[in-house]
C-alpha atoms as a PDB file:
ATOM      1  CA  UNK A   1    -113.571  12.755 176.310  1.00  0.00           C
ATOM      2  CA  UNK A   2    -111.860  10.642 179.389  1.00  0.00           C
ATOM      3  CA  UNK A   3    -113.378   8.218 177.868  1.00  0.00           C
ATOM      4  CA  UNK A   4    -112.493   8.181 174.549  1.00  0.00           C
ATOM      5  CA  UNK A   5    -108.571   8.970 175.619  1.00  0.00           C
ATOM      6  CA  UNK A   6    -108.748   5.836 177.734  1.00  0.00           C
ATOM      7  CA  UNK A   7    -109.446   3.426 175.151  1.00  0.00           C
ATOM      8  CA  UNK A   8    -107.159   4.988 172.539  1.00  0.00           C
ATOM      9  CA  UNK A   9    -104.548   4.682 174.696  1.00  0.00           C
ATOM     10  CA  UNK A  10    -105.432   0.765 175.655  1.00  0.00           C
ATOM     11  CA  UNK A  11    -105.448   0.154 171.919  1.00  0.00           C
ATOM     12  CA  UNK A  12    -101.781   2.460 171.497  1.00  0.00           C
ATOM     13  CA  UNK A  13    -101.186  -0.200 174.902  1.00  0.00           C
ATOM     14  CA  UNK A  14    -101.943  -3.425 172.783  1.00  0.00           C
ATOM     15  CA  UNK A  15    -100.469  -2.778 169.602  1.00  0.00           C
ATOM     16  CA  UNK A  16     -97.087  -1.854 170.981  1.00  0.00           C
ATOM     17  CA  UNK A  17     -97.278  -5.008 173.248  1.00  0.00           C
ATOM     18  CA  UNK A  18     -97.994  -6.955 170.650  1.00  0.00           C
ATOM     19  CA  UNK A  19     -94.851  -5.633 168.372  1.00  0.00           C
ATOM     20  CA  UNK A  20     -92.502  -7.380 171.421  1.00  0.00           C
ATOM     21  CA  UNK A  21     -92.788 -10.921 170.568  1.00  0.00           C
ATOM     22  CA  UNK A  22     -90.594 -13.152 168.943  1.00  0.00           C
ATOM     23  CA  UNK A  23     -90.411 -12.533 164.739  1.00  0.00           C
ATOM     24  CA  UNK A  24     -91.327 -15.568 162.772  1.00  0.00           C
ATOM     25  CA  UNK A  25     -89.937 -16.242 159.482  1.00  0.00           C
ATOM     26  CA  UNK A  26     -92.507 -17.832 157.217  1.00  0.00           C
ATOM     27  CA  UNK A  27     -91.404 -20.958 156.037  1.00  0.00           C
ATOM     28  CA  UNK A  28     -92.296 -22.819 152.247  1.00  0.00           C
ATOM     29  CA  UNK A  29     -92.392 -25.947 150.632  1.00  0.00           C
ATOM     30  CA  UNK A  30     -88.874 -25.845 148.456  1.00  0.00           C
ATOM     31  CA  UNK A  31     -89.012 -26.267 144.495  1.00  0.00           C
ATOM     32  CA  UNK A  32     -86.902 -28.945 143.324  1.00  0.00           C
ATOM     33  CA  UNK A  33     -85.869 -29.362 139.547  1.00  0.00           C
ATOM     34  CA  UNK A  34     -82.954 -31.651 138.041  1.00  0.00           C
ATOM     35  CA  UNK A  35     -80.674 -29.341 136.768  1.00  0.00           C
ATOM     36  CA  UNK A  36     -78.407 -31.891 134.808  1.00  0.00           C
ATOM     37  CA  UNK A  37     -78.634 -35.565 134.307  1.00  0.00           C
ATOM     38  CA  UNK A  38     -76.187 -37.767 132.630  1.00  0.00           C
ATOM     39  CA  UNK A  39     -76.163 -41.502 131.708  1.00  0.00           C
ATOM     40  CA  UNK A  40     -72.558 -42.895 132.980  1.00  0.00           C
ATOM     41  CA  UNK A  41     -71.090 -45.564 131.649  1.00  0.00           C
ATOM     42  CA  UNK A  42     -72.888 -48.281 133.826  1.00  0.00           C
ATOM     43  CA  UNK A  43     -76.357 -47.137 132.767  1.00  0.00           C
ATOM     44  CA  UNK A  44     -76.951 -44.902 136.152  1.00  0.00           C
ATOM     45  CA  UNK A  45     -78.596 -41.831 135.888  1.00  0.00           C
ATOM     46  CA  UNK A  46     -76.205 -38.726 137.612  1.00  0.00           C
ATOM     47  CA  UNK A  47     -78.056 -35.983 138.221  1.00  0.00           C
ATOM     48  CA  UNK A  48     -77.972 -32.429 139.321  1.00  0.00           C
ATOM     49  CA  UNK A  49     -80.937 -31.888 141.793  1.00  0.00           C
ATOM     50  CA  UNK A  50     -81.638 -27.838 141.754  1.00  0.00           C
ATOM     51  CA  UNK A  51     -83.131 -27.033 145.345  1.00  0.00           C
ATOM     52  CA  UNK A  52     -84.822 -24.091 145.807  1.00  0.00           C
ATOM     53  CA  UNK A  53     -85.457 -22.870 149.477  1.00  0.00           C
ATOM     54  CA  UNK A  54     -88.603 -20.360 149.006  1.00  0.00           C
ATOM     55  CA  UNK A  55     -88.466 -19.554 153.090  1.00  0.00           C
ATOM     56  CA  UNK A  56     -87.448 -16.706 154.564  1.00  0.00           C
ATOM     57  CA  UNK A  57     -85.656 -18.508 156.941  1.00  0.00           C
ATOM     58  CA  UNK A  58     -82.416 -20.369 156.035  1.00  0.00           C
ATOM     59  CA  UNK A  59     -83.749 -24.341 155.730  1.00  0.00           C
ATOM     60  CA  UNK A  60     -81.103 -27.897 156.607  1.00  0.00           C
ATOM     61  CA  UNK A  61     -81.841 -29.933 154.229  1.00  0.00           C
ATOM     62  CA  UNK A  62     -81.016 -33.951 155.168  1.00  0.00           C
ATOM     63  CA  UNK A  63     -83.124 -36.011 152.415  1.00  0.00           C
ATOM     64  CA  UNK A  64     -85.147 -36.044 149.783  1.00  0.00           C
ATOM     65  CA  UNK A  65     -87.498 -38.852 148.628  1.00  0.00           C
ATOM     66  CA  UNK A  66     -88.712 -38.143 145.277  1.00  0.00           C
ATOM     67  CA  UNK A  67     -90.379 -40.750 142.559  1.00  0.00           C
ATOM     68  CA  UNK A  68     -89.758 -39.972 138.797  1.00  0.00           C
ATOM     69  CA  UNK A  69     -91.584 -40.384 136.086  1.00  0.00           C
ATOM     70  CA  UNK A  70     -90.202 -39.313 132.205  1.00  0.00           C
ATOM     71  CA  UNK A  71     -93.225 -38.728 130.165  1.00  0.00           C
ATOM     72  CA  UNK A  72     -95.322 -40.289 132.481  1.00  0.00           C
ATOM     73  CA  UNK A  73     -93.480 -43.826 133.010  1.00  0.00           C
ATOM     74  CA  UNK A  74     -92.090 -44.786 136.407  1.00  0.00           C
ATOM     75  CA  UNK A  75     -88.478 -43.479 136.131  1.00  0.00           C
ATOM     76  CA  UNK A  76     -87.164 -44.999 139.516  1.00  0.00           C
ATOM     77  CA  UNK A  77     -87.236 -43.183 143.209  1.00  0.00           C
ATOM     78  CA  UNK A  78     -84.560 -40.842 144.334  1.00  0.00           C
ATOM     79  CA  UNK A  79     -84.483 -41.926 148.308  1.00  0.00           C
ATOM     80  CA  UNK A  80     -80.877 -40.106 149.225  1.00  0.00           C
ATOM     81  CA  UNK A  81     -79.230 -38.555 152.765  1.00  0.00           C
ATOM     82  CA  UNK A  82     -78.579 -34.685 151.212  1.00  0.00           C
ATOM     83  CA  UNK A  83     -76.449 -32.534 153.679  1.00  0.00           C
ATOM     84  CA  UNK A  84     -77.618 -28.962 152.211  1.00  0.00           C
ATOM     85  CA  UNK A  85     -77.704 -25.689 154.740  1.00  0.00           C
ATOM     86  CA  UNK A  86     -79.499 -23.521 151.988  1.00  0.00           C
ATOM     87  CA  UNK A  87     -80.260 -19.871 152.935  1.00  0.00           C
ATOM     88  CA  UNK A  88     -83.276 -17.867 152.622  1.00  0.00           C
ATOM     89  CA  UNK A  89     -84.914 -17.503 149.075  1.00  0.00           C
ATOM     90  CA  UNK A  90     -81.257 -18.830 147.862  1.00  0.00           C
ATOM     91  CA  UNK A  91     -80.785 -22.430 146.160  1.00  0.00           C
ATOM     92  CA  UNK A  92     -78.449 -25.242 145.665  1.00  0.00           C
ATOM     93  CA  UNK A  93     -77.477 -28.053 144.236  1.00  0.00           C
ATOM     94  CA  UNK A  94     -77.385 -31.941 145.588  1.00  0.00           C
ATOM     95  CA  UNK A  95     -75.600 -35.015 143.651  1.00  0.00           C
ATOM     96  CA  UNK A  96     -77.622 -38.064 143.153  1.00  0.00           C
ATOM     97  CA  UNK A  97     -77.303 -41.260 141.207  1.00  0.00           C
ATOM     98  CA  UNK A  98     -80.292 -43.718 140.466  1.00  0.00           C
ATOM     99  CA  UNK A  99     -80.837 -46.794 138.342  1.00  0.00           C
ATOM    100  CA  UNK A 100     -83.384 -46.191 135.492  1.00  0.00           C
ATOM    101  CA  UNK A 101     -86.220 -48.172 134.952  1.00  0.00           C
ATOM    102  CA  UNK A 102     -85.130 -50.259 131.745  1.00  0.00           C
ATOM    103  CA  UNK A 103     -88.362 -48.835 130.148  1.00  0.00           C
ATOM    104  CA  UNK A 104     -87.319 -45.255 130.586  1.00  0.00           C
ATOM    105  CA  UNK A 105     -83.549 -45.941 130.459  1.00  0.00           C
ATOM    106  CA  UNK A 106     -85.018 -46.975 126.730  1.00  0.00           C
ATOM    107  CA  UNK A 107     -87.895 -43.950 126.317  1.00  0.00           C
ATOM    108  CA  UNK A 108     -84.577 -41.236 127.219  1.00  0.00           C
ATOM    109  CA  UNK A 109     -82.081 -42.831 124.374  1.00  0.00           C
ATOM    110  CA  UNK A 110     -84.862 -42.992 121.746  1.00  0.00           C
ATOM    111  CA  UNK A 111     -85.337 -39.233 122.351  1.00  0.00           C
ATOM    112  CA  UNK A 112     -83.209 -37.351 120.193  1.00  0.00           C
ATOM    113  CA  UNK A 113     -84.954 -34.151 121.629  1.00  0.00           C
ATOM    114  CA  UNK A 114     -86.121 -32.725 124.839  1.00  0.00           C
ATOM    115  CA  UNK A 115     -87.621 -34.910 127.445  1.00  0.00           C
ATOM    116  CA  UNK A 116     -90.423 -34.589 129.980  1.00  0.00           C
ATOM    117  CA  UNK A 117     -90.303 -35.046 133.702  1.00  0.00           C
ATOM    118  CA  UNK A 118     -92.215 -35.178 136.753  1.00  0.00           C
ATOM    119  CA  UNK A 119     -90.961 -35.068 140.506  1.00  0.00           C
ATOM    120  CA  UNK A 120     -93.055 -35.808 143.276  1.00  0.00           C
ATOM    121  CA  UNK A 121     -92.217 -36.719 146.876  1.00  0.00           C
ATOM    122  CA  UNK A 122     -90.836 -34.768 149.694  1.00  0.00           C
ATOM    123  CA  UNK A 123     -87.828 -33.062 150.994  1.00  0.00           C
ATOM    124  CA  UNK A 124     -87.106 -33.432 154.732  1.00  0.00           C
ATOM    125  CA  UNK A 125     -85.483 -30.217 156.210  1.00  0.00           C
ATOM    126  CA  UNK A 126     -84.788 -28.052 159.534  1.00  0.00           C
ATOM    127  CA  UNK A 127     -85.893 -24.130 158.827  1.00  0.00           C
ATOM    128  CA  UNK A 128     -83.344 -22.309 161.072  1.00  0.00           C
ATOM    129  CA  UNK A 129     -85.710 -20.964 163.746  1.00  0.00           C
ATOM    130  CA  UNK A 130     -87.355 -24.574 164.436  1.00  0.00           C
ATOM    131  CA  UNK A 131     -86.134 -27.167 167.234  1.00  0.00           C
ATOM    132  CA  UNK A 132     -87.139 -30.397 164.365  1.00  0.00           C
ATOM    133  CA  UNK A 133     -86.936 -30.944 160.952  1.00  0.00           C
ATOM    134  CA  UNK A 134     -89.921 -31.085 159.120  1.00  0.00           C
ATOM    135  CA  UNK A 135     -91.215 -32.821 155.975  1.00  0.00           C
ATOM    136  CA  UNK A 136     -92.182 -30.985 152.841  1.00  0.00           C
ATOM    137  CA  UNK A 137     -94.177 -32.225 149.903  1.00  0.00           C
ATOM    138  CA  UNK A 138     -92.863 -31.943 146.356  1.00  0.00           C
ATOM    139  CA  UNK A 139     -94.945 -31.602 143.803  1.00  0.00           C
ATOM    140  CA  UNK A 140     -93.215 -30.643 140.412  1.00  0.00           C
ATOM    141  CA  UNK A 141     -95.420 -29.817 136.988  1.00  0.00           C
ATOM    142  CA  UNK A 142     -94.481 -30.812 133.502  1.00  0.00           C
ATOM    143  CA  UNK A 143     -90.860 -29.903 133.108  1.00  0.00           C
ATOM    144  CA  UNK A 144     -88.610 -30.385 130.378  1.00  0.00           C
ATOM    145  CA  UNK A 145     -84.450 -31.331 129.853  1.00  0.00           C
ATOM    146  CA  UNK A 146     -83.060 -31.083 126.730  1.00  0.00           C
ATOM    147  CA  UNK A 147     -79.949 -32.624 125.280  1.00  0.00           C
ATOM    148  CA  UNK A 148     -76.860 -30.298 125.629  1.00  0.00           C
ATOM    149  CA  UNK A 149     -74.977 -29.532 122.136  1.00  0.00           C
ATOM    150  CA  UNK A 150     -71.972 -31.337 122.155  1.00  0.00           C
ATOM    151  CA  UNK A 151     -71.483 -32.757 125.255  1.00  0.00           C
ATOM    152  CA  UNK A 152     -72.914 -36.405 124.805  1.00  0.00           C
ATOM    153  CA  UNK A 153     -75.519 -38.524 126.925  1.00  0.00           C
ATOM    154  CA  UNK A 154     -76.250 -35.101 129.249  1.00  0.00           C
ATOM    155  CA  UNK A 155     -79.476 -32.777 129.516  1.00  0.00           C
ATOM    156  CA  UNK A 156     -80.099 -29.991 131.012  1.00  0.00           C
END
């Protein structure tokens, strides 16, 4: 029975021991959509980039590097500084401008309807509990933006 006492108590011993250390937040790739793009005047393409931070730990974000493709052809690369202190499971939005490829500067004014896109790269951040930043990869699926009613040259 001594016996028996003993090691329940060493395992009561270990599990409360083991409840002292540190906490630590689990941390996740983010998702990143474009929430908006518009064609300015010049031909650029200004877009909304929708972060999502899927951590449960507030993430810094400082860059993202992302290439582009519209249904499938080489859009151009979004390589921009971002200065975005997003919170847990909480998103926001970065401004960036690119140049179009002239081939899908061309596919996105033929299209008189919704438009398919592709994101893939990686998004450089500092989770809140970590001493560096780290890099994430970005992988986005087939996602569409369609042209918004009455407001010309924009989708959404």
């Amino acid at each position: 029975m001594k016996r028996v006492l003993s090691v329940v108590l060493l395992i009561a011993s270990l599990v409360a021991l083991s409840a002292c250390g540190p906490t630590r937040k689990s941390v996740f790739p983010p998702l990143v959509s474009i929430q908006q793009l518009h064609v300015t005047a010049d031909g650029q393409w200004q877009m909304q980039l929708r972060i999502q931070n899927n951590s449960y730990d507030g993430v810094k974000f400082s860059a993202v590097h992302l290439d582009m493709k519209l249904h499938g052809v080489a859009a151009g690369r979004i390589d921009q500084p971002i200065d975005l202190d997003i919170p847990a499971l909480s998103v926001d939005v970065a401004e960036v401008r690119i140049m179009p490829s002239s081939a899908a500067a061309k596919l996105l004014a033929a299209s008189g309807n919704s438009v398919r896109y592709q994101l893939s790269g990686s998004a450089t951040g500092q989770p809140e509990q970590s001493k560096k930043a780290r890099t994430f990869k970005v992988q986005s699926q087939d996602t569409w933006l369609s042209p918004v009613p009455g407001i010309a040259d924009t989708w959404r």
